[in-house]
C-alpha atoms as a PDB file:
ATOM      1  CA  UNK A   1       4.921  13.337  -2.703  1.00  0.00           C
ATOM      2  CA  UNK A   2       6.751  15.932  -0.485  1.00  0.00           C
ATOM      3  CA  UNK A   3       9.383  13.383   0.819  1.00  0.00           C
ATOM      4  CA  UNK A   4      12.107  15.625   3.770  1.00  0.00           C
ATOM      5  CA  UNK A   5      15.292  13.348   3.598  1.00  0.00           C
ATOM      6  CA  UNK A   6      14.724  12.181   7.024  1.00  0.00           C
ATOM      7  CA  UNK A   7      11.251  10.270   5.981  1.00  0.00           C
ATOM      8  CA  UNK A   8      12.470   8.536   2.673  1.00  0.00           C
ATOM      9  CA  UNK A   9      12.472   4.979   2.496  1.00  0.00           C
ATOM     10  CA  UNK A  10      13.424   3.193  -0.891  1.00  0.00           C
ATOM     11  CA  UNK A  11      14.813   0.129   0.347  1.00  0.00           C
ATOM     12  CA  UNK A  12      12.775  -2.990  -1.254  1.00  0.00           C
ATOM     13  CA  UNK A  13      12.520  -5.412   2.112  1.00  0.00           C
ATOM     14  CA  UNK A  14      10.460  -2.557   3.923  1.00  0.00           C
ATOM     15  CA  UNK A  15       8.154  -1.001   0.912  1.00  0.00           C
ATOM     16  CA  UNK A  16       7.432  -4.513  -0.351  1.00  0.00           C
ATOM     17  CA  UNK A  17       6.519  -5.873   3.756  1.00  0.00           C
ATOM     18  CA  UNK A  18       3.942  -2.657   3.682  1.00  0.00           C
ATOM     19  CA  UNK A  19       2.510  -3.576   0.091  1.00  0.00           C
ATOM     20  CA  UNK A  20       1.908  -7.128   1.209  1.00  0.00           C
ATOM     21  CA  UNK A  21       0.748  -6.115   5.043  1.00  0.00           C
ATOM     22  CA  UNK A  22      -1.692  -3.496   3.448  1.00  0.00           C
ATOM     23  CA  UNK A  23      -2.386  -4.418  -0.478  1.00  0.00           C
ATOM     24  CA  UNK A  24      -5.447  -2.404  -1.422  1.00  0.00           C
ATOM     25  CA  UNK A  25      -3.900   0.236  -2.586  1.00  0.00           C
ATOM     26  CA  UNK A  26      -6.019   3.494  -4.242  1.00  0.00           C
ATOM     27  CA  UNK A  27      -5.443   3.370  -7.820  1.00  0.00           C
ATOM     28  CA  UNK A  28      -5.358   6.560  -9.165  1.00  0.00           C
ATOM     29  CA  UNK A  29      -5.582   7.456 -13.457  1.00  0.00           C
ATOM     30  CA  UNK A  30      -6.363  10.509 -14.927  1.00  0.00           C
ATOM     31  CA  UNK A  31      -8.848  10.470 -17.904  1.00  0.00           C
ATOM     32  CA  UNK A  32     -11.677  12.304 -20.312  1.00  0.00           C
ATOM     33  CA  UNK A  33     -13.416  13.364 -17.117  1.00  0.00           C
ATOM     34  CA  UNK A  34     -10.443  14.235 -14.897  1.00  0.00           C
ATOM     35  CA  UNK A  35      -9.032  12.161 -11.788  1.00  0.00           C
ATOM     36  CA  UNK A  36     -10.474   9.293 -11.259  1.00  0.00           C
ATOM     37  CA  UNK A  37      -9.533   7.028  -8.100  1.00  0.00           C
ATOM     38  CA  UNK A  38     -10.417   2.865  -6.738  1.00  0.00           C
ATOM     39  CA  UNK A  39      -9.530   1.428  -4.402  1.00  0.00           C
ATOM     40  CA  UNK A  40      -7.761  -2.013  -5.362  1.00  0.00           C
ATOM     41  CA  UNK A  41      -5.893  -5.198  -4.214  1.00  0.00           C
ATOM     42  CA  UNK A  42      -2.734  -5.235  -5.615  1.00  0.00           C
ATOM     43  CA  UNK A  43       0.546  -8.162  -5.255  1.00  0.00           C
ATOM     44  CA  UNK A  44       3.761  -6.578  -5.688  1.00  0.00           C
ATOM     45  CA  UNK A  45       6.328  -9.068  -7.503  1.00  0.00           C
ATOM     46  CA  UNK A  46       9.483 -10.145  -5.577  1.00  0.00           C
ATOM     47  CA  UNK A  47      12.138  -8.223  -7.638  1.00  0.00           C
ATOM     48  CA  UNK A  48       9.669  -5.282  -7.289  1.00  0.00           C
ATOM     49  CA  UNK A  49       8.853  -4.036 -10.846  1.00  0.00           C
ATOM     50  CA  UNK A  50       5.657  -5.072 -11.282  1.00  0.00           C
ATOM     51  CA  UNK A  51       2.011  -4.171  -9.321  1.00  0.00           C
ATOM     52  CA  UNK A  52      -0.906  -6.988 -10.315  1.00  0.00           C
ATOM     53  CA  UNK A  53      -4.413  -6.397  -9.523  1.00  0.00           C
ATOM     54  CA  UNK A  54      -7.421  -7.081 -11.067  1.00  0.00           C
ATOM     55  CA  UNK A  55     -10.557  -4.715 -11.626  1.00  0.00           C
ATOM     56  CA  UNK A  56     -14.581  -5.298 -12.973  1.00  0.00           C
ATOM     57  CA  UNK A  57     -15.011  -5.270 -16.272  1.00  0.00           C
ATOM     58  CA  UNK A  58     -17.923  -2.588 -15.557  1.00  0.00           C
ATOM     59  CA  UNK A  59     -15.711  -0.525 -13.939  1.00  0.00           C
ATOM     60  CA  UNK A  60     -14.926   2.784 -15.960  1.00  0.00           C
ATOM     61  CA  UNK A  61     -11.830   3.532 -14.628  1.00  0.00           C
ATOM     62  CA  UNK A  62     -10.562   0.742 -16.903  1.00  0.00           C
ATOM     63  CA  UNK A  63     -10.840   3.288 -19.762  1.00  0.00           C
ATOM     64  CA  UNK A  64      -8.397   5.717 -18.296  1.00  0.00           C
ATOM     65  CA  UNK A  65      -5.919   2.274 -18.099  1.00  0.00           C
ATOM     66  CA  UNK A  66      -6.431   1.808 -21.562  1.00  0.00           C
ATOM     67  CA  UNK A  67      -4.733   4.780 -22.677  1.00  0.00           C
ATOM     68  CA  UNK A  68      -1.809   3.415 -21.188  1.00  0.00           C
ATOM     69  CA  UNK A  69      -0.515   6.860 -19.236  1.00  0.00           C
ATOM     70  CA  UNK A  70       1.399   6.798 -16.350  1.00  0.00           C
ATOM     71  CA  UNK A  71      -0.888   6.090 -13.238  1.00  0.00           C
ATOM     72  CA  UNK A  72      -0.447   6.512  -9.178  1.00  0.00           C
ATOM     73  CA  UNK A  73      -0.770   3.773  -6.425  1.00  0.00           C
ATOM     74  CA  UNK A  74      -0.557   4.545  -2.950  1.00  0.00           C
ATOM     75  CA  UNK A  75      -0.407   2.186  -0.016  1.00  0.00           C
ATOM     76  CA  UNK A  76      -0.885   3.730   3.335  1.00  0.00           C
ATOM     77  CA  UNK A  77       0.554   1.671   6.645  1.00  0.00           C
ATOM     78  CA  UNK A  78      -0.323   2.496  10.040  1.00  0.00           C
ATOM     79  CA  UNK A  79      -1.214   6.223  10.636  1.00  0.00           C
ATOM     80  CA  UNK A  80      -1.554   8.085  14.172  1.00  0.00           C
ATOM     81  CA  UNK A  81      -1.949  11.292  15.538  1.00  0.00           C
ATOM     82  CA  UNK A  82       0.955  12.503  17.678  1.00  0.00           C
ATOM     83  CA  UNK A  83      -0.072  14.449  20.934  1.00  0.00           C
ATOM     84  CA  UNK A  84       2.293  16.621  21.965  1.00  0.00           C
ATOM     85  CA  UNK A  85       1.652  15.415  25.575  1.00  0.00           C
ATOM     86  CA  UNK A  86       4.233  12.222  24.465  1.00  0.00           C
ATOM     87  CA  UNK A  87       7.605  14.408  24.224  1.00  0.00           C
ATOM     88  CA  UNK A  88       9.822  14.793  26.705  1.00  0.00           C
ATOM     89  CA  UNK A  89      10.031  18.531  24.960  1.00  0.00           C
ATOM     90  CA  UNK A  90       6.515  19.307  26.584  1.00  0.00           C
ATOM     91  CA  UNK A  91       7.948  19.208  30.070  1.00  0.00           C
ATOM     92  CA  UNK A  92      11.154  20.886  29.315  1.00  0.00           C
ATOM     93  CA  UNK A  93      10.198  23.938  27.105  1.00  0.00           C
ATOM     94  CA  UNK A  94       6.693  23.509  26.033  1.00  0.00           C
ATOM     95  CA  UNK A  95       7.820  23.935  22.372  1.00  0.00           C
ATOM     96  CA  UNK A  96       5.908  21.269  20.839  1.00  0.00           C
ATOM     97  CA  UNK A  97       3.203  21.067  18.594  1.00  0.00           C
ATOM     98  CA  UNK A  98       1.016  18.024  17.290  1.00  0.00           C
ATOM     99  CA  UNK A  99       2.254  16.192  14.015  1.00  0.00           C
ATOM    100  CA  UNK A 100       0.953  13.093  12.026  1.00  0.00           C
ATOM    101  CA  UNK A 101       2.765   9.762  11.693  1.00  0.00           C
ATOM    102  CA  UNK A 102       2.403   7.536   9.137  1.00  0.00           C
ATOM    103  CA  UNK A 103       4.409   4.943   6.736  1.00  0.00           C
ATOM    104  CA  UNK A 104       2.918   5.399   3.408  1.00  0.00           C
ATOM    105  CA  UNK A 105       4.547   3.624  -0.083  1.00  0.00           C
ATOM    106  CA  UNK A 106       3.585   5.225  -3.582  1.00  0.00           C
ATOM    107  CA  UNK A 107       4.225   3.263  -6.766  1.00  0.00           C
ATOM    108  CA  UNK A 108       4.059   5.151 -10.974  1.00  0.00           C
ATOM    109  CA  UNK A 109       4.088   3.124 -13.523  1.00  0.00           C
ATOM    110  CA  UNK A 110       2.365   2.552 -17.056  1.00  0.00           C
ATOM    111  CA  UNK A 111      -0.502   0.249 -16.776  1.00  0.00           C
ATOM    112  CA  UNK A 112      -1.369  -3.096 -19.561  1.00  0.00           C
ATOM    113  CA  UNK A 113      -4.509  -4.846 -19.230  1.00  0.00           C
ATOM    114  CA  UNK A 114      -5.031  -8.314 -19.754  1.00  0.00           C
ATOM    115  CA  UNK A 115      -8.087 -10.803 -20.313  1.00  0.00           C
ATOM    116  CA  UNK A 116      -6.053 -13.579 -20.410  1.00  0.00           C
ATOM    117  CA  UNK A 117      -7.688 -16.423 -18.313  1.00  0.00           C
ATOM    118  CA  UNK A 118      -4.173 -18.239 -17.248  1.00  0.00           C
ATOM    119  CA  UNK A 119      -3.189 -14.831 -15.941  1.00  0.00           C
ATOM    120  CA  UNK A 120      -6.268 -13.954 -14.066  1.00  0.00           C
ATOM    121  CA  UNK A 121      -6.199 -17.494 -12.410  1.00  0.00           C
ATOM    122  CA  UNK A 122      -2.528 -17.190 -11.348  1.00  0.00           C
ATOM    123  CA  UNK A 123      -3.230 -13.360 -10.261  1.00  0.00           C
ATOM    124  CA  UNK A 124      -6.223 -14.682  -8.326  1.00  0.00           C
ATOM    125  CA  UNK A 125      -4.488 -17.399  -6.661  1.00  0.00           C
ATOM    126  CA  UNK A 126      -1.623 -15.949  -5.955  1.00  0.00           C
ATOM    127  CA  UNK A 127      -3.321 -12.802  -4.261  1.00  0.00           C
ATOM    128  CA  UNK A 128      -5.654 -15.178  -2.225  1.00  0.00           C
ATOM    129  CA  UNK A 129      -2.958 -17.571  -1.274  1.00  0.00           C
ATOM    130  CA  UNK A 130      -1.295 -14.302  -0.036  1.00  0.00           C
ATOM    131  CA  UNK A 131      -4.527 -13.120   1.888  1.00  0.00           C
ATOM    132  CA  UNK A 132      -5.753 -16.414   3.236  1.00  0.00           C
ATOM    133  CA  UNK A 133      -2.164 -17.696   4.843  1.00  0.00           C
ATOM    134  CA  UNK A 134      -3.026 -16.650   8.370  1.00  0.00           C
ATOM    135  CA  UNK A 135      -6.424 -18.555   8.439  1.00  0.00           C
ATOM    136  CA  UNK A 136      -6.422 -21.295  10.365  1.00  0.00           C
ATOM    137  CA  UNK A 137      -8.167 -23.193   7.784  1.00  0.00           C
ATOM    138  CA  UNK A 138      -7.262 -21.193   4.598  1.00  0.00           C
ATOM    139  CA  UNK A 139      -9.538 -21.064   1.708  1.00  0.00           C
ATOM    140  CA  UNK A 140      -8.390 -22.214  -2.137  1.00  0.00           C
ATOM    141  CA  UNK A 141      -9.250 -21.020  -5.129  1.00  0.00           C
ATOM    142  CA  UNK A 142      -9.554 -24.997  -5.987  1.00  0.00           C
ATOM    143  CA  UNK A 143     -12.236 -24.704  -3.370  1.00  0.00           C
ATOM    144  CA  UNK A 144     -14.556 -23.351  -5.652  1.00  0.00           C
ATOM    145  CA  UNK A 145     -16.729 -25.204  -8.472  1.00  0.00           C
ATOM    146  CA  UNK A 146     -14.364 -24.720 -11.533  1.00  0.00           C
ATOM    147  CA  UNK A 147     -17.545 -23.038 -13.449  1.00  0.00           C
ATOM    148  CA  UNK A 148     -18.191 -20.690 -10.667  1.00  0.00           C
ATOM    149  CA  UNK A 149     -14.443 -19.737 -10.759  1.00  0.00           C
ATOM    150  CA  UNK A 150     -14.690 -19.289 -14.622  1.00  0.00           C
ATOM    151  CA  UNK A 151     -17.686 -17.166 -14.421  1.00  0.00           C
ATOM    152  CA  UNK A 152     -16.163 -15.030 -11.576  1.00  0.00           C
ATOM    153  CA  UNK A 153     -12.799 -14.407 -14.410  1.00  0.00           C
ATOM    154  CA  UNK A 154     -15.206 -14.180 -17.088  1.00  0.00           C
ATOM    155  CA  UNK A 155     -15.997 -10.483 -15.110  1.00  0.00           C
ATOM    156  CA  UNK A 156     -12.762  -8.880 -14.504  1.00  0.00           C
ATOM    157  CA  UNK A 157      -9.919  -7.256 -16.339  1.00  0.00           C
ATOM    158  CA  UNK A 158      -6.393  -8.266 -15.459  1.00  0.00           C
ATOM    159  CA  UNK A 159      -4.007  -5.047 -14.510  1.00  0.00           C
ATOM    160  CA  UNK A 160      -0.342  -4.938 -14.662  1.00  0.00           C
ATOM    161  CA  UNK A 161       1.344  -2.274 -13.579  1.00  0.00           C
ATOM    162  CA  UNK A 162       5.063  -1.510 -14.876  1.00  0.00           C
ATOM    163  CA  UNK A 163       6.855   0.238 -11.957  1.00  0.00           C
ATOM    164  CA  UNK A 164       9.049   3.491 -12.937  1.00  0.00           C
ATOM    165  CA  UNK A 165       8.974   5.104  -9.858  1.00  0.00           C
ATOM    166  CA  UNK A 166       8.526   3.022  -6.069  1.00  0.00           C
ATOM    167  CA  UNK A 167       9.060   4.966  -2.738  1.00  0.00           C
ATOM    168  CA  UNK A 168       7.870   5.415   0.069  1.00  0.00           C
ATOM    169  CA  UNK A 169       7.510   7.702   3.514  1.00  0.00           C
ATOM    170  CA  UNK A 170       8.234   6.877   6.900  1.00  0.00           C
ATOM    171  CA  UNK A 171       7.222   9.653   9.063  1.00  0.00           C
ATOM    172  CA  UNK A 172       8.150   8.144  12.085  1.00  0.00           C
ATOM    173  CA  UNK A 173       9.789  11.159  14.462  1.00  0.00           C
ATOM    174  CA  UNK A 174      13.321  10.724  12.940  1.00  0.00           C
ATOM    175  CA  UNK A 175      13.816  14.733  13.062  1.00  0.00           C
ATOM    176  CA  UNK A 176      12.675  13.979  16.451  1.00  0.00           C
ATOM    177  CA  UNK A 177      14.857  13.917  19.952  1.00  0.00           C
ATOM    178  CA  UNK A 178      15.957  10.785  21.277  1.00  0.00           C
ATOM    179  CA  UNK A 179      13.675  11.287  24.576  1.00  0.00           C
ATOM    180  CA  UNK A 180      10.788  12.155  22.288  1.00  0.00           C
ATOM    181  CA  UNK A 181      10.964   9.153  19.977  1.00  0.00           C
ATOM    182  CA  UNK A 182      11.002   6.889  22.944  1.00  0.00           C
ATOM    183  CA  UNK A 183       7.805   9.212  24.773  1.00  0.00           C
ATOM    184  CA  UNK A 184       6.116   8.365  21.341  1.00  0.00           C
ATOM    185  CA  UNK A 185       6.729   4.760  21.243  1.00  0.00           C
ATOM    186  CA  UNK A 186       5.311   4.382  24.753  1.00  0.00           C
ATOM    187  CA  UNK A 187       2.236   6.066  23.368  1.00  0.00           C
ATOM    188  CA  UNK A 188       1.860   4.346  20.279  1.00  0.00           C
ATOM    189  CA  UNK A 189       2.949   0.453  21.182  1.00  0.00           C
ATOM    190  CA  UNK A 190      -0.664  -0.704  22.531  1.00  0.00           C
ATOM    191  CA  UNK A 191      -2.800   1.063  19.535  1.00  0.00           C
ATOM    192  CA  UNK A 192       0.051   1.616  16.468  1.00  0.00           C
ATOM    193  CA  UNK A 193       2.705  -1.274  17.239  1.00  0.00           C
ATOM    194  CA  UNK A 194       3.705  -1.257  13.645  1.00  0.00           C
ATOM    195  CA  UNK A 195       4.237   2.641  13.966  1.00  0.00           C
ATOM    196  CA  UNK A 196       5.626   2.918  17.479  1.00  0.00           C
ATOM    197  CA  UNK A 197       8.341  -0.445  16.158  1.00  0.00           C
ATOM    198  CA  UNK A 198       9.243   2.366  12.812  1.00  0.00           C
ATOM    199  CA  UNK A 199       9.264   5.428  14.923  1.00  0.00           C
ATOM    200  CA  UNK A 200      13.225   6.910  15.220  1.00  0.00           C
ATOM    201  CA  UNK A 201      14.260   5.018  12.631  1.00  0.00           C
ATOM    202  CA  UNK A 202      16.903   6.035  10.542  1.00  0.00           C
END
């Protein structure tokens, strides 16, 4: 991705928070028929060289992951538009136009599938445990019949993802005056609190 200096981002703690905070990535291969794109759950591992996900077995995109070639996942975080009526710039010299701001997080790697039932349990688990931990009563895996949980694995294809390439982009105002930053995180902090909390950030 086009990637100005100001908006890279490749420190782990920060790419792996968006991952987790917004895990269905799109899953992009190219195959036979061209590009082909899902969109997908994924669970980033802790040292963060791995993606896991899981797909339907009748999904056809699973024969582009066969081949094994290097595929494309992007996460996008919070996104806004950026009136120009939030700079300070606007009231000094009118010179402002409107931009986009987003954190975004891109992963390439070569994919391996799996049907290995241990995995698909622990990928399973370990995604819901992930997903359910702000319920107030959070729902198990273990709270299903065992059959109906074998059936369910029975119909998916494990995917792990080998990570060559993880970055991401903060657009966030950094080429941005102080004043302006701060006119953008007043207009941002009800609707975009993750976005205004980024924006100016070195």
């Amino acid at each position: 991705m086009y990637r100005p200096e100001a908006f890279a981002e490749d420190r782990l703690e920060p790419i792996a928070s968006l991952i987790q905070s917004y895990p269905l990535g799109l899953l992009i291969t190219v195959g036979a028929d061209g590009p082909a794109a899902n969109p997908v759950p994924f669970e980033l591992s802790p040292d963060g060289r791995k993606l896991r996900a899981h797909l339907a077995r009748a999904n056809p995109q699973l024969d582009d992951l066969r081949r094994g070639e290097p595929v494309l996942v992007v996460f996008q975080g919070e996104q806004s538009y950026i009136t120009p009526s939030w700079y300070a710039t606007k009231q000094a010299t009118g010179k402002v136009v409107p931009t986009w701001n987003y954190l975004m997080v891109q992963a390439r790697g070569r994919p391996a599938l799996t049907n290995d039932a241990d995995w698909l349990h622990d990928q399973i688990d370990a995604l819901t445990r992930q997903m359910e931990s702000a319920q107030p009563t959070p729902w198990a895996v273990t709270d299903a019949p065992d059959g109906y949980v074998g059936a369910m694995l029975r119909g998916i294809v494990g995917v792990e993802i080998d990570i060559q390439d993880l970055r991401g982009k903060w657009k966030a105002g950094q080429n941005k005056t102080a004043d302006d930053r701060a006119g953008v995180r007043q207009g941002l902090s009800a609707s975009h609190p993750a976005l205004a909390a980024a924006t100016g950030e070195a």
